[in-house]
Protein backbone atom coordinates (compact mmCIF):
# COMPACT_ATOMS: atom_id res chain seq x y z
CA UNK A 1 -47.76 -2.10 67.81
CA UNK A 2 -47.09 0.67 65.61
CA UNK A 3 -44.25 2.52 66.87
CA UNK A 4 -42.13 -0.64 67.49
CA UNK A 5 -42.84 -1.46 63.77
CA UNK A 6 -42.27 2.34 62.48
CA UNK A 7 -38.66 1.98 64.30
CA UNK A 8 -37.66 -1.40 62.78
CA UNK A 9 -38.38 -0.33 59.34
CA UNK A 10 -36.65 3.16 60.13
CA UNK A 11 -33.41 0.87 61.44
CA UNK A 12 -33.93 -1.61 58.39
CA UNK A 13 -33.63 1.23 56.11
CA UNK A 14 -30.45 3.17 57.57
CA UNK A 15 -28.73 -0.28 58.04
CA UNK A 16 -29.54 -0.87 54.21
CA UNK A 17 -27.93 2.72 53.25
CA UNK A 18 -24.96 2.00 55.42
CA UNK A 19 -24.14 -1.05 53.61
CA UNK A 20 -24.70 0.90 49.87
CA UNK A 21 -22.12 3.26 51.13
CA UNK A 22 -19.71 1.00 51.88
CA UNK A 23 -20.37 -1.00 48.71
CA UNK A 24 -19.93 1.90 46.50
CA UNK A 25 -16.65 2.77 48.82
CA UNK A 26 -15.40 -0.50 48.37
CA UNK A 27 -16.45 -0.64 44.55
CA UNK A 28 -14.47 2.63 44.12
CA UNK A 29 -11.35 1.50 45.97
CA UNK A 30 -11.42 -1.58 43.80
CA UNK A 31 -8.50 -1.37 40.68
CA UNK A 32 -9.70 -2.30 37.76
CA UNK A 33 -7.13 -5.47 36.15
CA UNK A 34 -4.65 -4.70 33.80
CA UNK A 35 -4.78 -6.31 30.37
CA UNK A 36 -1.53 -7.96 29.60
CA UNK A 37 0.17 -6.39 26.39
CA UNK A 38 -0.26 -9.56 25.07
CA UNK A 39 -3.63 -10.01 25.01
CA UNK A 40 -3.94 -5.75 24.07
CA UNK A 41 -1.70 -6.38 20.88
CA UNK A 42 -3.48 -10.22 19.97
CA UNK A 43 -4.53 -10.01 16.11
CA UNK A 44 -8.48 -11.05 15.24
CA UNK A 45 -8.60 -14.10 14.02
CA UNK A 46 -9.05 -15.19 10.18
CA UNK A 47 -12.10 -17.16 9.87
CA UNK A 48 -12.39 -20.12 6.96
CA UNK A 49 -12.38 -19.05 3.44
CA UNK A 50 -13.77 -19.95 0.14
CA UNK A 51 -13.60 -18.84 -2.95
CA UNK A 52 -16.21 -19.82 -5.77
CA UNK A 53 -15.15 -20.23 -9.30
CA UNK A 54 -16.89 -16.67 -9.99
CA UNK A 55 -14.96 -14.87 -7.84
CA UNK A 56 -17.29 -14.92 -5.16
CA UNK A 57 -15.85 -15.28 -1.60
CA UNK A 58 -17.35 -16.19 1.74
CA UNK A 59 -15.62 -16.01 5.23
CA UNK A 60 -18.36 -17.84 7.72
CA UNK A 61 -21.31 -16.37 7.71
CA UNK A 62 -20.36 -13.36 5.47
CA UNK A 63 -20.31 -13.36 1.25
CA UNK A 64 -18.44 -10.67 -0.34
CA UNK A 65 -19.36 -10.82 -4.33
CA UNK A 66 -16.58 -9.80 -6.81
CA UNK A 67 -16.46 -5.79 -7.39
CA UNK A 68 -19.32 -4.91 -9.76
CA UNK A 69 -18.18 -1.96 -11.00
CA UNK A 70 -14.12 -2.92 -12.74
CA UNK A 71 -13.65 -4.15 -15.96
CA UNK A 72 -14.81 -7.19 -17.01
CA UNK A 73 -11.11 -7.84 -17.54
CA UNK A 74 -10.45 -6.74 -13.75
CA UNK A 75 -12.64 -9.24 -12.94
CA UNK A 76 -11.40 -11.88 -14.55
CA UNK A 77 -7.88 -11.19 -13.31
CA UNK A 78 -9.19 -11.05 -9.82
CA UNK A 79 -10.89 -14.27 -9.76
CA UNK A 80 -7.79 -15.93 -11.35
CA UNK A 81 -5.40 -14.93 -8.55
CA UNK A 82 -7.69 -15.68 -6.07
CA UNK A 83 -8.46 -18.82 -6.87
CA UNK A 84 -4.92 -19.57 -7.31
CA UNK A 85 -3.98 -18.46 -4.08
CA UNK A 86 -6.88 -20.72 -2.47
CA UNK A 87 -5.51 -23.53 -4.09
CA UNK A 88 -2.23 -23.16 -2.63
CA UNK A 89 -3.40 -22.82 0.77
CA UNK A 90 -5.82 -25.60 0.43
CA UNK A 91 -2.49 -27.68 -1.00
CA UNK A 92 -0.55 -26.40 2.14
CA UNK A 93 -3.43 -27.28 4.72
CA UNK A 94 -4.58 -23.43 4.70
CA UNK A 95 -7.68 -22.28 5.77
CA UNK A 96 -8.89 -21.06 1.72
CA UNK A 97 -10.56 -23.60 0.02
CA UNK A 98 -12.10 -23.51 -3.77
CA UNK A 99 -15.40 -24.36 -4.96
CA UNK A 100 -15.86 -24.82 -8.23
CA UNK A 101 -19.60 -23.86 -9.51
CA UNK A 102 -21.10 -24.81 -12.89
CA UNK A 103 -20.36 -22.84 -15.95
CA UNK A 104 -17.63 -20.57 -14.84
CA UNK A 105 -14.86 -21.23 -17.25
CA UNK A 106 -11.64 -21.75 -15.86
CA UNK A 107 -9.25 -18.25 -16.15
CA UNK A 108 -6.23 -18.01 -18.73
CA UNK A 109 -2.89 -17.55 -17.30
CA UNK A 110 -2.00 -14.47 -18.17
CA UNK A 111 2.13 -13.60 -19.63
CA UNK A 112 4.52 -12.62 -16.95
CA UNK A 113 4.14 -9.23 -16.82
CA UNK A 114 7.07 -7.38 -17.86
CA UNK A 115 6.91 -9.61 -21.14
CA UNK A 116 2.85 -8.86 -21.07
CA UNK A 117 4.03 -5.16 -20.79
CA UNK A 118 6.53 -5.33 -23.69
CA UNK A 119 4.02 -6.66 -25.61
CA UNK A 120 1.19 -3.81 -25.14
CA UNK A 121 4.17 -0.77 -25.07
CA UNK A 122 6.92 -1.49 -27.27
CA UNK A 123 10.18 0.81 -26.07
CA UNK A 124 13.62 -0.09 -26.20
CA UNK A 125 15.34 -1.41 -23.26
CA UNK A 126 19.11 -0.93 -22.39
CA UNK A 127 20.81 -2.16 -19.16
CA UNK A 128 24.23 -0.47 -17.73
CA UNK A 129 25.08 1.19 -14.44
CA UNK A 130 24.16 4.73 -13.11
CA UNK A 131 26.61 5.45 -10.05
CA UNK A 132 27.80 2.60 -9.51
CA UNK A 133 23.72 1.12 -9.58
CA UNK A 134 22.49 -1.34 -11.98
CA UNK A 135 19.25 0.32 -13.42
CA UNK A 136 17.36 -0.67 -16.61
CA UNK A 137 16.08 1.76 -18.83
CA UNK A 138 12.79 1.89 -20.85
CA UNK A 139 12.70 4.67 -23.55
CA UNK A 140 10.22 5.00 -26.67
CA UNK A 141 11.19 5.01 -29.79
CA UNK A 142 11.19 8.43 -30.42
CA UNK A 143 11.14 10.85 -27.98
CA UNK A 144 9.67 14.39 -28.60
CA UNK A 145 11.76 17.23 -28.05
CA UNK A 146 9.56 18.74 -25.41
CA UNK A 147 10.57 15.63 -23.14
CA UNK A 148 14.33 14.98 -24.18
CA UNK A 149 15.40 17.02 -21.41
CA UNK A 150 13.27 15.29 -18.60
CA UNK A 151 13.95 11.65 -17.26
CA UNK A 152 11.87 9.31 -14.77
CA UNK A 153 13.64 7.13 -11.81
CA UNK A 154 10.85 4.00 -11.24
CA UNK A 155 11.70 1.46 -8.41
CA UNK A 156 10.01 -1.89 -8.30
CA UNK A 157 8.24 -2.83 -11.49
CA UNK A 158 9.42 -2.76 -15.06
CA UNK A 159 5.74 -2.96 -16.31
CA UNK A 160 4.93 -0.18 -14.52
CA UNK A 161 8.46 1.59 -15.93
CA UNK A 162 7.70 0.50 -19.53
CA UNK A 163 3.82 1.88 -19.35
CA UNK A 164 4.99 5.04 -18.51
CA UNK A 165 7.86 4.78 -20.46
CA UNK A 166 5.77 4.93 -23.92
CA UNK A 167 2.22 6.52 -22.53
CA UNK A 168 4.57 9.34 -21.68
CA UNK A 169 7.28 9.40 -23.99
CA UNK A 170 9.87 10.16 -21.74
CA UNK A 171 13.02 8.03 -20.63
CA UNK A 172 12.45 5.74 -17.57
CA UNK A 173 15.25 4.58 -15.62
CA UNK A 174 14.40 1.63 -13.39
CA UNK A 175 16.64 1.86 -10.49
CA UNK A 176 17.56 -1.91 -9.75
CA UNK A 177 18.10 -1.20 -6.11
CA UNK A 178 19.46 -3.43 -3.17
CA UNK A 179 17.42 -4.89 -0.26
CA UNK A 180 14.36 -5.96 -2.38
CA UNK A 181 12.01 -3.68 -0.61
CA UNK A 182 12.41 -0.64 2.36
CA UNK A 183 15.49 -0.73 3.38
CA UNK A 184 18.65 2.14 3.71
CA UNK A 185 20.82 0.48 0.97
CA UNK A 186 18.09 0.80 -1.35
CA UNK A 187 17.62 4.35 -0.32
CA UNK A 188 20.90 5.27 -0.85
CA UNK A 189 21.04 3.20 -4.29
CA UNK A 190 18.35 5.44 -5.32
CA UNK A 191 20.23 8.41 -4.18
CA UNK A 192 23.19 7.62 -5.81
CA UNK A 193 21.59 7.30 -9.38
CA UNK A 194 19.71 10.89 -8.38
CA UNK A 195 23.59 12.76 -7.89
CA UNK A 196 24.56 11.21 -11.45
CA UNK A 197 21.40 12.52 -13.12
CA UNK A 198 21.83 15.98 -11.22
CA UNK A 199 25.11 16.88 -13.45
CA UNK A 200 23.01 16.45 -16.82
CA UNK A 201 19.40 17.54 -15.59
CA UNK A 202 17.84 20.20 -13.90
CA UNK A 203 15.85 19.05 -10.80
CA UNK A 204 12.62 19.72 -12.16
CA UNK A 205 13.35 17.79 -15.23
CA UNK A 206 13.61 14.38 -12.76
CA UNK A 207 10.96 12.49 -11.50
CA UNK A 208 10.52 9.71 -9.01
CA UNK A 209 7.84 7.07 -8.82
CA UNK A 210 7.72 3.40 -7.23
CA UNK A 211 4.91 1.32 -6.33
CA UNK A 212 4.29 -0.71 -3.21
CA UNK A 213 8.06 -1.16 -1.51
CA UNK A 214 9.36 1.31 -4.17
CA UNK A 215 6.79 3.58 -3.09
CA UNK A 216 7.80 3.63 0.14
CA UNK A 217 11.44 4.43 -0.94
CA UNK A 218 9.83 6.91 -3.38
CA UNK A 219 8.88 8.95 -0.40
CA UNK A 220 11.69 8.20 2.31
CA UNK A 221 13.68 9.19 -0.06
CA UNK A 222 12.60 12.44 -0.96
CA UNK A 223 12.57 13.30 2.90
CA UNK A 224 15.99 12.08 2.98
CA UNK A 225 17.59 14.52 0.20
CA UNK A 226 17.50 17.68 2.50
CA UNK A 227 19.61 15.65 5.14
CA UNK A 228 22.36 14.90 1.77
CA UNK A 229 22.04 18.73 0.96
CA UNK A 230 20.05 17.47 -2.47
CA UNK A 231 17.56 19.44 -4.33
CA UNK A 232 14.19 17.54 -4.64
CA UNK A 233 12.94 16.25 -8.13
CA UNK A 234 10.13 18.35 -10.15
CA UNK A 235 7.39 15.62 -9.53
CA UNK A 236 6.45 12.45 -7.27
CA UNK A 237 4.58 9.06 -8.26
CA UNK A 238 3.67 7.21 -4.81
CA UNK A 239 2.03 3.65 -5.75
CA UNK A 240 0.03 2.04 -2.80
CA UNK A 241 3.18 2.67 -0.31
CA UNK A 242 3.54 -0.56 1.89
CA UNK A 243 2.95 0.15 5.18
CA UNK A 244 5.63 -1.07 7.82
CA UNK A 245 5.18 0.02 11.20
CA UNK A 246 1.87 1.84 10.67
CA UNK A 247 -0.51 -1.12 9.55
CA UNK A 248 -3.94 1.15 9.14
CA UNK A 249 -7.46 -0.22 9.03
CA UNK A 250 -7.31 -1.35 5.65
CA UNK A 251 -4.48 -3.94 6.49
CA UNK A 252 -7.38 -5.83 8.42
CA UNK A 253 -10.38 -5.11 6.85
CA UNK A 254 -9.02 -5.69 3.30
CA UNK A 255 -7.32 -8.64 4.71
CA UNK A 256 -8.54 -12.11 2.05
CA UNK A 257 -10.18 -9.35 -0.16
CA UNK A 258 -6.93 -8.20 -1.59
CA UNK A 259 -5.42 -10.45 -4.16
CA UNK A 260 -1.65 -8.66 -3.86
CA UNK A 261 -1.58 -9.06 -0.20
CA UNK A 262 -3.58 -11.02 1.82
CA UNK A 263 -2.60 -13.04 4.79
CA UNK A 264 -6.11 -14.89 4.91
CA UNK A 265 -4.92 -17.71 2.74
CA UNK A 266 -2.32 -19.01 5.71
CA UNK A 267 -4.65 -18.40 8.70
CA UNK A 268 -1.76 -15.96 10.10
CA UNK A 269 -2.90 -12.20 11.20
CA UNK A 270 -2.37 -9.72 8.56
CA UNK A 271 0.92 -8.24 8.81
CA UNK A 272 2.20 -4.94 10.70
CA UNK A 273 4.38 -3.99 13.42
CA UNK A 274 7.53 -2.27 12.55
CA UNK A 275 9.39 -4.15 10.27
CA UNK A 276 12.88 -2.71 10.30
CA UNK A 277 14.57 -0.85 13.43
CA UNK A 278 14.41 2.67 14.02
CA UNK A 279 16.43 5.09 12.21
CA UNK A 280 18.40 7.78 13.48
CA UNK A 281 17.73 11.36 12.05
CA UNK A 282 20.93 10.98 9.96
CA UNK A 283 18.91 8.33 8.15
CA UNK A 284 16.07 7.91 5.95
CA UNK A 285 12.35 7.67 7.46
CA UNK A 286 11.36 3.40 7.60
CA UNK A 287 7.77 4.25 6.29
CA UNK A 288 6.40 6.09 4.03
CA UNK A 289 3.99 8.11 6.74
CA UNK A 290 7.16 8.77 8.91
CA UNK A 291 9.24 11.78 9.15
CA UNK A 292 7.99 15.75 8.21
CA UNK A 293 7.41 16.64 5.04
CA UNK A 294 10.06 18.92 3.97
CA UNK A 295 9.49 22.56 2.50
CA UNK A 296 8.96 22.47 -1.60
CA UNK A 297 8.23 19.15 -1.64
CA UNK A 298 6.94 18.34 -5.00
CA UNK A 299 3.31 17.35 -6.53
CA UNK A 300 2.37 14.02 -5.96
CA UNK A 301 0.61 11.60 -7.60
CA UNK A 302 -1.00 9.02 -5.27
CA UNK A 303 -2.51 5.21 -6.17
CA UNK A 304 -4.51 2.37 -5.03
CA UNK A 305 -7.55 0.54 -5.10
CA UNK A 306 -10.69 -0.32 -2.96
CA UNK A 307 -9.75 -3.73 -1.98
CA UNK A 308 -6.27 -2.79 -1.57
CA UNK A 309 -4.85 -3.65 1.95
CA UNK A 310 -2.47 -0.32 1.68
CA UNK A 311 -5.10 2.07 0.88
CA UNK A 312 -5.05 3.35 4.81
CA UNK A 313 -1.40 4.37 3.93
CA UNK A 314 -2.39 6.18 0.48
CA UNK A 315 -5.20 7.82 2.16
CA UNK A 316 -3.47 9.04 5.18
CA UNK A 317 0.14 10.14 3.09
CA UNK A 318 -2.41 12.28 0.69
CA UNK A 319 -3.96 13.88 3.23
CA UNK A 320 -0.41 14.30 5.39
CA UNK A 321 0.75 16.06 1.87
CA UNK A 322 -2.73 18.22 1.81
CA UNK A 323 -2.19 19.27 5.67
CA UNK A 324 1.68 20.37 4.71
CA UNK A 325 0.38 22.38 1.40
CA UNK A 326 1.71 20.23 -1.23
CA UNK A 327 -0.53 19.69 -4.90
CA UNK A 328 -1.57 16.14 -4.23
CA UNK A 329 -3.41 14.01 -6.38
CA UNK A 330 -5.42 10.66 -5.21
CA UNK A 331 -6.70 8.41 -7.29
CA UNK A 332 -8.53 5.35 -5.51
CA UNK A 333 -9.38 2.55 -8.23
CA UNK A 334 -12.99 0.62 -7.65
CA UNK A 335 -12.71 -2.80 -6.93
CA UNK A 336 -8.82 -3.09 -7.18
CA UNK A 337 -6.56 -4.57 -5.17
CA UNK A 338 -2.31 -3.98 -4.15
CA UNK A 339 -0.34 -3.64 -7.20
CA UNK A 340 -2.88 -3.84 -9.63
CA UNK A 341 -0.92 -2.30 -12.42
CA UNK A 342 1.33 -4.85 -12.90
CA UNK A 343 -1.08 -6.53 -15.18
CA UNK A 344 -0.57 -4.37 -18.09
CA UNK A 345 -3.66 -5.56 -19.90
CA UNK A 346 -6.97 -3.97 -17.59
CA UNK A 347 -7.86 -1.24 -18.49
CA UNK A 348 -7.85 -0.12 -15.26
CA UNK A 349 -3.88 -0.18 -15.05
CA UNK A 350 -4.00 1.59 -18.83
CA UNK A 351 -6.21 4.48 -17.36
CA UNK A 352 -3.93 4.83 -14.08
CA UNK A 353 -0.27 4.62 -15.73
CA UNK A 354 -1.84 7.13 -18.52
CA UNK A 355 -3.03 9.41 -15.60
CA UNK A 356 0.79 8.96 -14.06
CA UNK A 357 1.99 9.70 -17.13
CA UNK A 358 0.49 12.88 -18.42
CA UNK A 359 1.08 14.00 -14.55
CA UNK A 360 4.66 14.09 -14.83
CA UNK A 361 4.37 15.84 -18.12
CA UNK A 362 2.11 18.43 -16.72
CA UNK A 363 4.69 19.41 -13.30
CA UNK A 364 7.86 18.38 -15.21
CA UNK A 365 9.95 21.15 -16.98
């Protein structure tokens, strides 16, 4: 009985390896299914949010308390715009609702902030046209002779122009550029203004700066002025560039933590993808991490904030600068979100237009 046993288990065992083989044959034959694009490129979703009267905010299951370490001021701000922007939602049938908890005093509303920034930096203010460009331009009331040779072009905000304006003393042209963000006309707006200024300045007596949108054109346009046969300026100031077609981590994971920007109010995905159509080398990079960075370009001086949903941009553009040998300077503000400056009164916005400030006085000559 045991040899007819000994050759059914022996058959039992080489029919069991025969099937594995063909299993694992099979198996490796087998194409995995293809993901459809759509379902590759589908945004996470934004889950419920509410924000308590302290500023503290909770998205399900997760609280985020307001930054610990800004200004008491900062703080204050922050809860006010965030609450704000709940409300709205809440109004519109948004996923951000408010709750209001027992003894937090409701925020002031602040002054616009160009008047708010009037207010804190008195300079005089004189409109006219550069080039065929409206601009506005902030000077102090007296300006030292060490600077009456140098001049600043800002694009985007006048509180951010009239800060640096007086913390600097130095004249600040605001370029009052077309498109309203990123776009070619505003480019060559900014460009145009630049050519005027070239006949009665030296290059490294100009400087540029723009935050957020103007940022971006801050930088595209500096890559641009070797293609129009320009001279670059002496110094840059590169506020929180908007992203565009390269959305970084921080566009999601600041995304309902950032007071400027945040898309978790509506319920939609935060915002990305390529926002304008590609440019042609004759043109002007469409972001502000496009495009090489051109021999001499000039020190920088980089901003943004923790919380701030363009901070991938800031920290990738600093270190793109770094890689190509250019002086760069980043300065990351704790607990602050996109655009923070414009509200003249934190300190926060005093210490980082001060820092801009002496910057161009340091690289300008």
């Amino acid at each position: 009985m045991r040899r007819p046993l000994a050759r059914t288990s022996m058959f039992l065992l080489l029919a069991a390896f025969v099937i594995g083989c063909c299993a694992i044959v099979a198996q490796s034959q087998r194409k995995e299914p293809k993901l459809e694009p759509a379902v590759l490129a589908e945004a996470p979703a934004v889950p419920q949010m509410v924000v308590d009267s302290d500023g503290t905010l909770h998205f399900g299951p997760r609280t985020v308390p307001p930054p610990a370490l800004e200004s008491p001021e900062a703080r204050r701000s922050y809860t006010r715009q965030m609450l704000q922007r709940a409300q709205t939602s809440a109004a519109r049938g948004g996923l951000a609702s408010v709750r209001i908890l027992e003894g937090s005093p409701a925020p002031a509303t602040p002054l616009a902030s160009k008047q708010a920034a009037l207010k804190i930096y008195p300079v005089l203010e004189e409109s006219q046209k550069i080039g065929g460009v409206g601009v506005t331009i902030y000077s102090p009331q007296a300006i030292p002779p060490k600077n009456r040779n140098k001049v600043l072009m800002e694009f985007e905000m006048d509180a951010e122009a009239i800060a640096v304006a007086s913390l600097g003393q130095v004249k600040v042209i605001k370029v009052n550029y077309r498109g309203g963000g990123p776009s070619i006309p505003g480019n060559e707006d900014i460009v145009a203004v630049y050519r005027e200024l070239l006949k009665t300045h030296k290059p490294g007596s100009i400087g540029m700066f723009g935050a957020s949108g103007g940022c971006t054109l801050a930088q595209t346009t500096i890559l641009w002025l070797p293609v129009q046969k320009l001279p670059l300026p002496g110094a840059v100031g590169l506020g929180t560039c908007s992203g565009g077609s390269n959305p970084g981590d921080a566009r999601y994971t600041m995304n309902g933590l950032d007071a400027g920007l945040s898309t978790a109010f509506s319920g939609r995905p935060p915002f990305g993808g390529r926002e304008s159509a590609a440019r042609k080398p004759s043109e002007p990079p469409a972001t502000a991490l496009d495009g090489e960075i051109p021999k001499g370009y000039p020190p920088a001086f980089l901003l943004s904030g923790t919380r701030d949903m363009c901070l991938s941009q800031s920290v990738l553009l600093h270190r793109k600068l770094r890689n190509a040998g250019v002086e760069a300077d980043l300065n990351v503000f704790e607990g602050m979100w996109h655009f923070f400056w414009e509200d003249p009164s934190l300190p926060e916005s005093r210490e980082a237009m001060t820092a801009l400030a002496n910057f161009f006085n340091l690289h300008l000559r």
